[in-house]
Protein backbone atom coordinates (compact mmCIF):
# COMPACT_ATOMS: atom_id res chain seq x y z
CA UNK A 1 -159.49 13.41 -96.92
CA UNK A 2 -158.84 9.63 -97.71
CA UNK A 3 -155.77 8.52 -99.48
CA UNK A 4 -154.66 5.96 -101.52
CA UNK A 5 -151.70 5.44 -99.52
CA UNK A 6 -148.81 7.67 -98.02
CA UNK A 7 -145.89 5.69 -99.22
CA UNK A 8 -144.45 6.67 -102.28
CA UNK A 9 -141.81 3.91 -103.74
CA UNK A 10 -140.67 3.83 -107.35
CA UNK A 11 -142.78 6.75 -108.39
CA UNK A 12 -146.08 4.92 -107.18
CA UNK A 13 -148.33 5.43 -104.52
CA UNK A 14 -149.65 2.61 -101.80
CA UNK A 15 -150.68 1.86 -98.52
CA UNK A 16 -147.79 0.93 -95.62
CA UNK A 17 -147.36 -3.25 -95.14
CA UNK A 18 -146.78 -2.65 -90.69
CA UNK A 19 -150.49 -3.16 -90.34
CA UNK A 20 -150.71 -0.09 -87.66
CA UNK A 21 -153.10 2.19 -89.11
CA UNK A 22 -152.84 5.74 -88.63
CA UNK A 23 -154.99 8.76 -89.00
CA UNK A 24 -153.52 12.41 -90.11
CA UNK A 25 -155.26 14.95 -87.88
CA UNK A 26 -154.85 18.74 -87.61
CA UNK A 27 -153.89 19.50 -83.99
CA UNK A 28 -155.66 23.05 -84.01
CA UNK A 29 -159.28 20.80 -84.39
CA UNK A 30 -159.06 17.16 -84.20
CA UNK A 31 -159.90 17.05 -87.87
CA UNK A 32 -158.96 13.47 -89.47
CA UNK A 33 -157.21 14.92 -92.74
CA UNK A 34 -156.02 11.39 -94.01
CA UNK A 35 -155.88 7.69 -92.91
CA UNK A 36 -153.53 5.46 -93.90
CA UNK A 37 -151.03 2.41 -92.85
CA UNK A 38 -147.68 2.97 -91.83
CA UNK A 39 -144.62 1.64 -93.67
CA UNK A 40 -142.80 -1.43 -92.14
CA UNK A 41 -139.22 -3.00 -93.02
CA UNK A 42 -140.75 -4.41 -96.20
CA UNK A 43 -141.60 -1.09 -97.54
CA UNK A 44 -138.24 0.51 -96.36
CA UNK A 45 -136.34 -2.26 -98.49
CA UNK A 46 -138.45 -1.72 -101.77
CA UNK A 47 -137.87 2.56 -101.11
CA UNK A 48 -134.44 1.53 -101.10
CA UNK A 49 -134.51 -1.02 -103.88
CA UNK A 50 -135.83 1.80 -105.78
CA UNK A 51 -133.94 4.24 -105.26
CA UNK A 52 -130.54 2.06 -105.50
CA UNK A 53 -131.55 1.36 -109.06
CA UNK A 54 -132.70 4.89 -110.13
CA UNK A 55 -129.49 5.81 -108.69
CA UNK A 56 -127.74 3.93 -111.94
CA UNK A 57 -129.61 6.54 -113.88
CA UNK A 58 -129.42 9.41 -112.02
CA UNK A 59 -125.93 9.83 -110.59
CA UNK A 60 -125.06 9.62 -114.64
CA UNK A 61 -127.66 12.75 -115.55
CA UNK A 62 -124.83 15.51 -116.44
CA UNK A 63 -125.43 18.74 -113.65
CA UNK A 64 -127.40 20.42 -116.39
CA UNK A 65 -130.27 18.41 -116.77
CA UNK A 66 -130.94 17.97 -112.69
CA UNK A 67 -130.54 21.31 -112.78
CA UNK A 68 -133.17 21.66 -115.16
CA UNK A 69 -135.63 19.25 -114.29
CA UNK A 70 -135.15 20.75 -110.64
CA UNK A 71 -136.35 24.42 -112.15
CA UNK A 72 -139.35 22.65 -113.96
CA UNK A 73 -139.90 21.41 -110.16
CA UNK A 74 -139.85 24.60 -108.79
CA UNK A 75 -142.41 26.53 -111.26
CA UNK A 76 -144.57 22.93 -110.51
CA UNK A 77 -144.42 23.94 -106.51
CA UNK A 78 -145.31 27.56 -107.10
CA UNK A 79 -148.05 26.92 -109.05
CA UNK A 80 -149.28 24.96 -106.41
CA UNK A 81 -148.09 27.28 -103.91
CA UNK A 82 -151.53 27.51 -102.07
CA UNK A 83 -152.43 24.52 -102.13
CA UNK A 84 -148.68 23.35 -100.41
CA UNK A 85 -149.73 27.00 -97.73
CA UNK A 86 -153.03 25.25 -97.04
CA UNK A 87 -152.44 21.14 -96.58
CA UNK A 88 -148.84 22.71 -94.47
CA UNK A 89 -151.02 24.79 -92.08
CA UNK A 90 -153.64 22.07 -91.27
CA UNK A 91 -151.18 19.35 -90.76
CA UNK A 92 -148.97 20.87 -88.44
CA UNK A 93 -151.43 23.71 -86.55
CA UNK A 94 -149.80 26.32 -88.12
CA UNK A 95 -151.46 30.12 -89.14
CA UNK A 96 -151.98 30.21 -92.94
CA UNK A 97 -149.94 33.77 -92.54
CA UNK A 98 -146.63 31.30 -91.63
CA UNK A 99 -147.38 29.41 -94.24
CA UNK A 100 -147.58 31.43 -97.05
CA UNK A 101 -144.73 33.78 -95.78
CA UNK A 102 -142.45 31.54 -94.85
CA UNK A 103 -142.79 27.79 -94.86
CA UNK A 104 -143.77 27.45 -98.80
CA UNK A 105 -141.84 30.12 -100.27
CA UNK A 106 -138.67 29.32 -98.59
CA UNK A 107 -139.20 25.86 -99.69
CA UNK A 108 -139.85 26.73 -103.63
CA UNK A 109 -136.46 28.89 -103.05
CA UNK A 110 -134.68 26.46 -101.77
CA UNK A 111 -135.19 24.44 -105.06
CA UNK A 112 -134.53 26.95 -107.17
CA UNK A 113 -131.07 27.39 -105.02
CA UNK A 114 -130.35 23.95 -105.45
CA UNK A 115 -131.28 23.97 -109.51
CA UNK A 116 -128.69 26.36 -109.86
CA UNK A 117 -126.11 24.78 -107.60
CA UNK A 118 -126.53 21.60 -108.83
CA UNK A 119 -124.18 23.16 -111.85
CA UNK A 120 -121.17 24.49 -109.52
CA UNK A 121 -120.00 21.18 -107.95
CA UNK A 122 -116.77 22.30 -107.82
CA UNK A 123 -113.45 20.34 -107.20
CA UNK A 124 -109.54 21.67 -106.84
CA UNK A 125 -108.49 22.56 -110.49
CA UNK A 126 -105.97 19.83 -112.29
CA UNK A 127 -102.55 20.93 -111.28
CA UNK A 128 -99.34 19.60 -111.19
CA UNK A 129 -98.24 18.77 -107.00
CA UNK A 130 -95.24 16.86 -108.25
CA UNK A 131 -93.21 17.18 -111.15
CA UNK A 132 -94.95 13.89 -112.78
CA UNK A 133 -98.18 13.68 -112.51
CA UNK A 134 -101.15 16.48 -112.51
CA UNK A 135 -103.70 15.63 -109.70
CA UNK A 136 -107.69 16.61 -109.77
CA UNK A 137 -109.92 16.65 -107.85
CA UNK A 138 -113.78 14.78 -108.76
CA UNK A 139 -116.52 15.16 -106.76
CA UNK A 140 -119.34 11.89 -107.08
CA UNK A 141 -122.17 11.45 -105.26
CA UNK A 142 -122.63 8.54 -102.46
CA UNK A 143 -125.52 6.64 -103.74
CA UNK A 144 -128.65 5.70 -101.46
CA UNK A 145 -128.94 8.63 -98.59
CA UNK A 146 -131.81 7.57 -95.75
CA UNK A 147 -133.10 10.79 -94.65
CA UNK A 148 -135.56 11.28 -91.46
CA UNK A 149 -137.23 14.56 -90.99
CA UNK A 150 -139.40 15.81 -87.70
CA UNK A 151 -142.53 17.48 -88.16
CA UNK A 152 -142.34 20.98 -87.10
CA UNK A 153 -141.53 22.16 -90.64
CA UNK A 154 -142.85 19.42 -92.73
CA UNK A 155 -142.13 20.96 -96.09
CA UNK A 156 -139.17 22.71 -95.22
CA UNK A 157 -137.44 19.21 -93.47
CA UNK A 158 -138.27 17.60 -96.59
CA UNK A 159 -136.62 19.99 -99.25
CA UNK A 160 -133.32 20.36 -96.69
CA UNK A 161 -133.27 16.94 -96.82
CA UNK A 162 -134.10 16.07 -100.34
CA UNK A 163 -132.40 18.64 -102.24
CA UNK A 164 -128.83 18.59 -102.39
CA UNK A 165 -128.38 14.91 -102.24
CA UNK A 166 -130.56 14.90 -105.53
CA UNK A 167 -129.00 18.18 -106.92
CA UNK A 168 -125.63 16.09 -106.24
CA UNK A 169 -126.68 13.11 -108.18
CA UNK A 170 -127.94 11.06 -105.71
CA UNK A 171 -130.82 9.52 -104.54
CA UNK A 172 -133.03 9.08 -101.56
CA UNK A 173 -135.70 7.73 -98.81
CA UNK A 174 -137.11 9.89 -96.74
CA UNK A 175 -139.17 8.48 -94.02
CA UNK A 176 -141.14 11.99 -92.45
CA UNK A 177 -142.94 12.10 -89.02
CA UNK A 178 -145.78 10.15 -89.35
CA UNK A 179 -147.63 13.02 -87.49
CA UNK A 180 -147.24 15.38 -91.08
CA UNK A 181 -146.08 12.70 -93.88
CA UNK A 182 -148.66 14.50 -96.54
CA UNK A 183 -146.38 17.84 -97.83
CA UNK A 184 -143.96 15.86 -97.75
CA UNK A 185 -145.66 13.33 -100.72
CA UNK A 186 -146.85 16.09 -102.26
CA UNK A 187 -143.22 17.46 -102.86
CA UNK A 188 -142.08 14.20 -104.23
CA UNK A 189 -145.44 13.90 -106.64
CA UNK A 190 -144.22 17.31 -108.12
CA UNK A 191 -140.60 16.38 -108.70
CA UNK A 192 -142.24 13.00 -110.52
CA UNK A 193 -144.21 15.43 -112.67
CA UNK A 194 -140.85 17.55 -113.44
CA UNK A 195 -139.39 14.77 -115.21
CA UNK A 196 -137.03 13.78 -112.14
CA UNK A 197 -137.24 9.89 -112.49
CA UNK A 198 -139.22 7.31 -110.63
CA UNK A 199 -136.96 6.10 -107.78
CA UNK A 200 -134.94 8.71 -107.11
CA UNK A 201 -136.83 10.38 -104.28
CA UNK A 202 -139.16 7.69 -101.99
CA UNK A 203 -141.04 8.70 -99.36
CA UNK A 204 -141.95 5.77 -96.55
CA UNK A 205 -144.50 6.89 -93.41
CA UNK A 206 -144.04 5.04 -90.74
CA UNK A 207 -142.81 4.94 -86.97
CA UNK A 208 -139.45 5.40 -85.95
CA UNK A 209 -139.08 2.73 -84.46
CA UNK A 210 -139.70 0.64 -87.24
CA UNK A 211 -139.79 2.44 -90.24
CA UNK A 212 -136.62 4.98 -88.96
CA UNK A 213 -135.07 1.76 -87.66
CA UNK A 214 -135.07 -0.06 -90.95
CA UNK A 215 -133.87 2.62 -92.69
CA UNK A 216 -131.04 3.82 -90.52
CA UNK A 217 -129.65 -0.15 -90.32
CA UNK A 218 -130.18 -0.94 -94.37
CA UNK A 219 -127.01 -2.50 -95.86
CA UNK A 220 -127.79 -0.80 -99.00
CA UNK A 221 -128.46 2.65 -97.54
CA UNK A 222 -125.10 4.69 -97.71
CA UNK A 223 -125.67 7.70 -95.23
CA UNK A 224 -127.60 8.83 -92.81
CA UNK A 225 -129.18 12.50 -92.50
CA UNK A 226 -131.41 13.12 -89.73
CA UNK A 227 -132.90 15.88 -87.81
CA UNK A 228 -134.86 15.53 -84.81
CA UNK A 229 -133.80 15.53 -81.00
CA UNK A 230 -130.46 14.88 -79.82
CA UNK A 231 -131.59 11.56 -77.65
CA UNK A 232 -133.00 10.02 -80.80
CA UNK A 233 -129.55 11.39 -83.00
CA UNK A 234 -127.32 9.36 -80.72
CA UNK A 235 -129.06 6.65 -81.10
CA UNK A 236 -128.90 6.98 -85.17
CA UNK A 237 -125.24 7.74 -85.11
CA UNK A 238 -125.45 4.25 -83.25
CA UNK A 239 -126.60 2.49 -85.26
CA UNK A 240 -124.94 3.87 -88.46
CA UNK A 241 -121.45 3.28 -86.73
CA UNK A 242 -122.25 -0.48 -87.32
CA UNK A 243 -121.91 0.02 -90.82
CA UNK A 244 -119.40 2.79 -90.69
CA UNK A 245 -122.21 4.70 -92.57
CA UNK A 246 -121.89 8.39 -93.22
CA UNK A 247 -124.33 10.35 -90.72
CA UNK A 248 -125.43 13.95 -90.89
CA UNK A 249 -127.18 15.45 -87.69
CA UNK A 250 -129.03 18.74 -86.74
CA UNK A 251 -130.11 18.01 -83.13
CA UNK A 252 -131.80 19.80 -80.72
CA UNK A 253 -131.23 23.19 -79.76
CA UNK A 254 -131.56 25.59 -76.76
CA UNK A 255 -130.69 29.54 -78.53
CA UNK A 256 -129.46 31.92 -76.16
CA UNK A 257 -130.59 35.03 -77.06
CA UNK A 258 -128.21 38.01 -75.34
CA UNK A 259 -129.45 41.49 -75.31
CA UNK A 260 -126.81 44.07 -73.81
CA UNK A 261 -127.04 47.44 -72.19
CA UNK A 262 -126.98 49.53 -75.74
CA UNK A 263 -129.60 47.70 -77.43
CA UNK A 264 -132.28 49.05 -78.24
CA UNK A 265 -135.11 47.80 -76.32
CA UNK A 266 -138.23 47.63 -78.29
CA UNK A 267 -136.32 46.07 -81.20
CA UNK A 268 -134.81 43.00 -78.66
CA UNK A 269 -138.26 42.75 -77.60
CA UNK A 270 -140.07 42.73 -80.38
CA UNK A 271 -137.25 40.07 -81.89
CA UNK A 272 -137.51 37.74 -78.54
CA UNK A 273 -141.61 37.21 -79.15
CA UNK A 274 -141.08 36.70 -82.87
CA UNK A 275 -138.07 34.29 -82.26
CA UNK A 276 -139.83 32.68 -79.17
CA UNK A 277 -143.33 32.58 -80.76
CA UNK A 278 -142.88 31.43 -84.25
CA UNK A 279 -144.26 27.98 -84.92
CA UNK A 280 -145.65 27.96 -81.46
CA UNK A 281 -141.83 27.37 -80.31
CA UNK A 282 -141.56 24.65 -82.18
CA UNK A 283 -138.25 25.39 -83.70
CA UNK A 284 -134.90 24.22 -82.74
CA UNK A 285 -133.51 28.18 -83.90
CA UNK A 286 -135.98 29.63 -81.60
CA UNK A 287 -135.02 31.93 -78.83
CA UNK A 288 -135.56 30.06 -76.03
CA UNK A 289 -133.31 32.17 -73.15
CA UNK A 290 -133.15 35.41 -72.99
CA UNK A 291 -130.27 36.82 -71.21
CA UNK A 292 -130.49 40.72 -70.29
CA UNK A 293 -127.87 43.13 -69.14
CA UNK A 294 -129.17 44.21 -66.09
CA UNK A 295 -129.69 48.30 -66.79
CA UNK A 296 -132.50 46.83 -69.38
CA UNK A 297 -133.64 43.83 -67.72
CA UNK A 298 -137.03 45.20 -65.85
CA UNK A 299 -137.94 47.55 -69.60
CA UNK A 300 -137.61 44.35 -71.42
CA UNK A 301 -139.17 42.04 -69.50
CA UNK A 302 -142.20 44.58 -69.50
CA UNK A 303 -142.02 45.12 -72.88
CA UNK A 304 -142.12 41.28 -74.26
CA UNK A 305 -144.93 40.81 -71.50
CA UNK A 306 -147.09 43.78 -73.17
CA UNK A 307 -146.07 42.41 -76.56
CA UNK A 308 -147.00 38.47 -75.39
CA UNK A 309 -150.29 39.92 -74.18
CA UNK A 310 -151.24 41.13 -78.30
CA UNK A 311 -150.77 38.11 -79.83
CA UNK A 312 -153.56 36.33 -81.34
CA UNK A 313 -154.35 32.85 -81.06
CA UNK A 314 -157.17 31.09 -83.31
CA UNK A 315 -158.04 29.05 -85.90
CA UNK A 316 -155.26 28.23 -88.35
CA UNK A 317 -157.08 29.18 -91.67
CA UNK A 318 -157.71 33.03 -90.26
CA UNK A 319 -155.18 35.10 -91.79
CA UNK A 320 -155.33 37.32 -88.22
CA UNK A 321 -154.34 34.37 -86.07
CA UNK A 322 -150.84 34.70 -84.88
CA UNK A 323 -149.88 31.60 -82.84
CA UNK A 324 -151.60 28.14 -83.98
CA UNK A 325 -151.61 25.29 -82.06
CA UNK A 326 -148.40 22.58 -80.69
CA UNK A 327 -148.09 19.50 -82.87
CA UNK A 328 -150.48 17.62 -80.35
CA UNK A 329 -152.10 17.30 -77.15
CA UNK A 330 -148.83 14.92 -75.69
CA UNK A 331 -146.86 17.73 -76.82
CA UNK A 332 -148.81 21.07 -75.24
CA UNK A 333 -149.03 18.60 -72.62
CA UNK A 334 -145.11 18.37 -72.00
CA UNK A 335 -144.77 21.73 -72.77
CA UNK A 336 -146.69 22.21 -69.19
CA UNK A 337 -145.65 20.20 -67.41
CA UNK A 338 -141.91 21.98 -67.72
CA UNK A 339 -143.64 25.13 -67.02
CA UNK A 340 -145.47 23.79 -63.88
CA UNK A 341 -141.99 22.17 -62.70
CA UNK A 342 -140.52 25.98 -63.19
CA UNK A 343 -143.64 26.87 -61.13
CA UNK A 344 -142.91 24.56 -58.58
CA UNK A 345 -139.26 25.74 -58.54
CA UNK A 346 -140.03 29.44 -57.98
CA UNK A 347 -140.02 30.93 -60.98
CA UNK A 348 -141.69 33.47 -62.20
CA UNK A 349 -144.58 32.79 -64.46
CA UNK A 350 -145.10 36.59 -66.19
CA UNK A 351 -147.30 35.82 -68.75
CA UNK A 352 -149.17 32.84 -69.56
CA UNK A 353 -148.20 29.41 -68.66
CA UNK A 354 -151.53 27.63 -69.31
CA UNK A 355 -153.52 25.68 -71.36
CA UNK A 356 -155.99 28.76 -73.02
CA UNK A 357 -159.77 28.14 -71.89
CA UNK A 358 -162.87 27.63 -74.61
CA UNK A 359 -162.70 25.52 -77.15
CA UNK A 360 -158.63 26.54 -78.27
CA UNK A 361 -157.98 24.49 -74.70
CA UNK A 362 -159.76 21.25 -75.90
CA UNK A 363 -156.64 20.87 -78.73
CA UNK A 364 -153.10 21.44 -78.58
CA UNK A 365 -153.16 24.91 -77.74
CA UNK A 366 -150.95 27.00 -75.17
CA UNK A 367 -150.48 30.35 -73.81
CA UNK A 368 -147.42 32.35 -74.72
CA UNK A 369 -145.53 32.37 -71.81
CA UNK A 370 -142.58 34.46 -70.58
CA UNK A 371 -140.77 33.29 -67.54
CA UNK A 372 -138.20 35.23 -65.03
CA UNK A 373 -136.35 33.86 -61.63
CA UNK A 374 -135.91 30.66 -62.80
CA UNK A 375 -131.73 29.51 -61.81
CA UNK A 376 -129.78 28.81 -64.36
CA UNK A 377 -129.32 25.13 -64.18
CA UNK A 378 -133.17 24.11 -64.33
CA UNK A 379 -135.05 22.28 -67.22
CA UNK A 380 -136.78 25.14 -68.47
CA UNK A 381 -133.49 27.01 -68.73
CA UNK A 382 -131.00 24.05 -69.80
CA UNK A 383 -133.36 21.22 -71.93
CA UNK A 384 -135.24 22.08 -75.24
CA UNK A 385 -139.07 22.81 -74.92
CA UNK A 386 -140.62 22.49 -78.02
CA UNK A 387 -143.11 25.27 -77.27
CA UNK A 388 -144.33 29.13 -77.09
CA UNK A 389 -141.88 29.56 -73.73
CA UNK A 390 -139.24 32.31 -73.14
CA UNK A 391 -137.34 32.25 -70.27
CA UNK A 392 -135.81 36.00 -69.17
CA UNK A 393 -132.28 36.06 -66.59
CA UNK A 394 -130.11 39.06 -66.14
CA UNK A 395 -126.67 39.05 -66.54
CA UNK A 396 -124.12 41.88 -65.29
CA UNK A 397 -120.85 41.81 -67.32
CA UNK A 398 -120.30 41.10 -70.88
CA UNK A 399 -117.73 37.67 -69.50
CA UNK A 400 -120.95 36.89 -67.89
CA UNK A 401 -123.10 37.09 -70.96
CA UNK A 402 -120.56 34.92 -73.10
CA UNK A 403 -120.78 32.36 -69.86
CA UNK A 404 -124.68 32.14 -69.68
CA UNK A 405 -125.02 31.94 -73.75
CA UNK A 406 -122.76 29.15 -73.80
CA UNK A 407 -124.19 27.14 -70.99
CA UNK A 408 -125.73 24.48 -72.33
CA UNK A 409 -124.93 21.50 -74.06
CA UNK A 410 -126.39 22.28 -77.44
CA UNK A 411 -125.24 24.70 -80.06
CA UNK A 412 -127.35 25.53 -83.06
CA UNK A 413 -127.88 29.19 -83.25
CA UNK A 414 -127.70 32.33 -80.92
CA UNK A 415 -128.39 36.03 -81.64
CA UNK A 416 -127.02 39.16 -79.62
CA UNK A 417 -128.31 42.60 -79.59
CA UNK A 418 -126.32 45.69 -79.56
CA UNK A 419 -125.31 48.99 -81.01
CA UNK A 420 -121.36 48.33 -80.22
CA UNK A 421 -119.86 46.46 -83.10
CA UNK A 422 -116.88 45.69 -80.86
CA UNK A 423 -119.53 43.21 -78.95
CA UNK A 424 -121.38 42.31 -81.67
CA UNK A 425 -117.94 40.91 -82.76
CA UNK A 426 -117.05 39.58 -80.06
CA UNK A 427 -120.48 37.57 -79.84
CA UNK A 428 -120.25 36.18 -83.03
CA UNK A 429 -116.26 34.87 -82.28
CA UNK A 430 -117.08 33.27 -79.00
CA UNK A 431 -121.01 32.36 -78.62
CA UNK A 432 -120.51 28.40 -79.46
CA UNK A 433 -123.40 27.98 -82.44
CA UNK A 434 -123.53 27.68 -85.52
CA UNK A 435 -125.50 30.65 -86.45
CA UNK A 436 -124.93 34.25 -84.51
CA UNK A 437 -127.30 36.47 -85.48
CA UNK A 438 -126.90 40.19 -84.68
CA UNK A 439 -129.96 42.32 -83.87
CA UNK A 440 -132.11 39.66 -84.95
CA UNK A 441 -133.46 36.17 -84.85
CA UNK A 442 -134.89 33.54 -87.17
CA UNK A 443 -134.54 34.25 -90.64
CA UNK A 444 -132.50 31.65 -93.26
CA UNK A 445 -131.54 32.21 -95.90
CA UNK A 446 -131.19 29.34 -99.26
CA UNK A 447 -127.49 30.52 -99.78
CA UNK A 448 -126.03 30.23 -96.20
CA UNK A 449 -125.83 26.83 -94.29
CA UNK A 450 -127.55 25.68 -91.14
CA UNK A 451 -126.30 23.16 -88.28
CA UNK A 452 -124.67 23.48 -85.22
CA UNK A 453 -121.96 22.07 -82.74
CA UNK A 454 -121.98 20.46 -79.59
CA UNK A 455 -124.90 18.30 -79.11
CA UNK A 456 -126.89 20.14 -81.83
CA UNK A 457 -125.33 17.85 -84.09
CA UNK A 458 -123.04 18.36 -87.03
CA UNK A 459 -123.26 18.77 -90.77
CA UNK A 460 -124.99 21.52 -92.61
CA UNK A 461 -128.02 22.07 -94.79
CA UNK A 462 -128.81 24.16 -97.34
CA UNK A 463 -126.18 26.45 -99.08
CA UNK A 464 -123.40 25.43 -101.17
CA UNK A 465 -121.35 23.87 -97.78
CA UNK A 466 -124.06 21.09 -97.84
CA UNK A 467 -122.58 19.21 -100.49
CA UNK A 468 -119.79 18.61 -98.13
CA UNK A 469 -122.22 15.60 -96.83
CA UNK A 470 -123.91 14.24 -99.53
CA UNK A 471 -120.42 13.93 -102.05
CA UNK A 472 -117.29 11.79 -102.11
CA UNK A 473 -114.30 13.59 -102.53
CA UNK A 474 -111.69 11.20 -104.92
CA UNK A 475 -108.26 12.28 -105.90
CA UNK A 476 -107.32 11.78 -109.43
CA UNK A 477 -103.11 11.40 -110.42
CA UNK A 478 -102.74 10.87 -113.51
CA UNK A 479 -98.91 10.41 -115.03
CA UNK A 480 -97.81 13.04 -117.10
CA UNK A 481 -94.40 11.18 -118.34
CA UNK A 482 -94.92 8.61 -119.42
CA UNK A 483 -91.97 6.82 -118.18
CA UNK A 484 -91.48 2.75 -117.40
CA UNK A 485 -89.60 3.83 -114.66
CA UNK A 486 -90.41 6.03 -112.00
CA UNK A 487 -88.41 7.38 -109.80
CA UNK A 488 -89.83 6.44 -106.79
CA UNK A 489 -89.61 2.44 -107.57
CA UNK A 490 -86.04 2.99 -106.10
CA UNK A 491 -87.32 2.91 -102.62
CA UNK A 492 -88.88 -0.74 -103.72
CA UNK A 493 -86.37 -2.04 -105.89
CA UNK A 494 -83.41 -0.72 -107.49
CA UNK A 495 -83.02 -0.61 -111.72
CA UNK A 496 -81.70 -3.49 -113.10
């Protein structure tokens, strides 16, 4: 489909000013779904033009009526819900099944959270913390937030993104990947029909480099949220420093996933190829290293092997098509090339590890792919892949396992599997993420936040903890005596 343009500024829609023009395809066929031209600086400064004077309005709307424009949003998405499942799967190579059962759904919640949140922005109560004055605490939001999202979850990275900043009274630009930018317009189109006002969400397509660039180094932009790869965050947090602008980062990610000796097998296994798998491995939750105590090590390997052999790739609209395809050819492309440098490195490829033959092989598609043997301190066991790879090590002792899960530089999430709630505990204490799941993988949930430590960045989204970022926290004394003289003047001049 043609479109009118893929910048949305002030509440209108237009073509980008860069001159580059740029097709939308879905990776699973080549298919052009939309053509348009990218953003450049001049359309970055008239997003945030627009949103710095719908933020006059806005950040003055009392919590109840963003709440309830944000519920009108929310009915708007779900009546549109298949439409959001469809445009989501083709854009990003994703099965419909994903779509509907996750991305869009999640998404709607997520608003519907937010609606009701956007009424419980809580400060300290008024109190009295000296004997004249009674202090409060306000909450305000910050005013213009740039936001850049990646485009493995298109429609998910724009509601984490757009949502509590706009539940918190303030407003935004978000520039998406220009690989999936049309979800992301679409969400924006239905806030604009929910009565949320022009201005106070923009969306701006365009290269990073350029259209990320402008908006991360705007004097009138004041924060920075971004999620994408950890490279690309330092050099955001960068930039921002020059303005000492507020930055929130989820980064890459590289989730150990630690099965001990009392699990139970065919649940870990059946976890590791739903947590590896999902979105092709395109997740930065996804479990990425699996780390088994030896007495299960050869059942489980066999077991996700058997499992990795059932699943079904195909065409993205088939509601029995498991895996779709990577974002892109560069991107199966990389995905191989760490797999044929594990190859090269004596590892073990188990399953997989190749572009798929027929026509699936002439777009972005790859094999699921398990991987054993492979030492510790390789690429494919220490940097991020982006793709339907699991990599399988034993470990011996439970020190060892805590060692192994925490070996790497990034920190974002982590599961262990057990029947012992003494090392379930102690998993979720010392495994260095910032979500520990227990006997499972994956799921989110609206009311619990998401982020991580280390070089998976820092900052949450979702729940009520993310208005932590997108707030100013102001302390209000107020005199309560209403005394000339205080006593504490004696320290600067004494009573005459």
């Amino acid at each position: 489909m043609e479109t009118t343009g893929l910048q949305f500024i002030g509440g209108k829609h237009r073509p980008g000013t860069s001159g580059r023009k740029f097709s939308v395809t879905n990776p699973a066929t080549g298919e052009v779904l939309a053509t348009d031209i990218l953003a450049g600086p001049e359309d970055v400064n008239e997003a945030v033009e627009a949103a710095r004077s719908a933020f006059a309005i806005w950040s003055r709307t009392t919590p109840a009526e963003r709440s309830e424009a944000m519920l009108r949003w929310a009915d708007i998405l779900q009546s549109r819900s298949e439409e959001l499942a469809r445009t989501e799967s083709r854009i990003g190579g994703k099965p419909i099944r994903l779509t509907r059962g996750f991305d869009v759904p999640g998404s709607i919640d997520n608003v519907r959270f937010f609606a009701g949140a956007a009424r419980n922005l809580e400060g300290r109560a008024s109190a009295e913390y000296s004997e004249s004055h009674t202090s409060a605490i306000r909450r305000e939001p910050i005013g213009v937030i740039g936001s850049i999202a990646p485009w493995n979850y298109p429609l998910q990275m724009a509601a984490w993104k757009i949502l509590p900043p706009v539940a918190a009274g303030n407003t935004v630009v978000l520039k998406p990947a220009e690989l999936t930018p049309i979800t992301s317009v679409l969400f924006a189109e239905a806030a604009q029909e929910a009565g949320i006002p022009d201005g106070v969400i923009n969306i701006v397509t365009g290269a990073g480099s350029v259209a990320g660039q402008a908006l991360v180094s705007h004097p009138d932009v004041n924060m920075v949220s971004f999620t994408g790869s950890t490279a690309v965050g330092r050099q955001i947090a960068a930039t921002a420093a020059g303005d000492v602008k507020r930055v929130h980062l989820e980064l890459g990610g590289k989730a150990p996933f630690v099965v001990f000796d009392d699990a139970d097998v065919e649940a870990a296994a059946r976890g590791a190829v739903a947590g590896a798998l999902i979105n092709s491995g395109q997740d930065c939750t996804a479990a990425t290293r699996a780390y088994v105590q030896r007495p299960l090590y050869e059942a489980f390997v066999q077991r996700v092997a058997e499992l990795m052999d059932g699943v079904r790739l195909g065409p993205v609209d088939d509601p029995d098509t498991d895996m779709g395809s990577l974002i892109s050819v560069q991107q199966r492309d990389r995905v191989a090339a760490m797999v044929d440098e594990a190859r090269e490195a004596r590892a073990t490829i188990v399953r997989g590890g190749r572009i798929p033959d027929g026509p699936l092989g002439q777009a972005a598609y790859y094999e699921p792919t398990l991987i054993t043997d492979a030492a510790q301190d390789s690429s494919i066991v220490q940097q991020e892949i982006f793709g339907p790879v699991l990599v399988c090590l034993p470990f011996d002792s439970d020190d060892e396992a805590i060692e192994l899960a925490n070996d790497t530089p990034y920190g974002l999430a982590a599961s262990a599997w057990t029947s012992n709630v003494y090392r379930a505990g102690r998993a979720t204490r010392e495994i260095q993420a910032g979500c520990v799941w227990v006997n499972d993988h994956i799921p989110i949930i609206s009311e619990m936040p998401h982020g991580g430590y280390k070089a998976s960045g820092f900052g949450k989204d979702m729940s009520a903890y993310s208005f932590e970022e997108y707030t100013n926290v102001k302390h209000v004394m107020t005199d309560i005596t209403g005394d000339q003289q205080k006593s504490w003047h004696d320290v600067v001049f004494t009573s005459r």
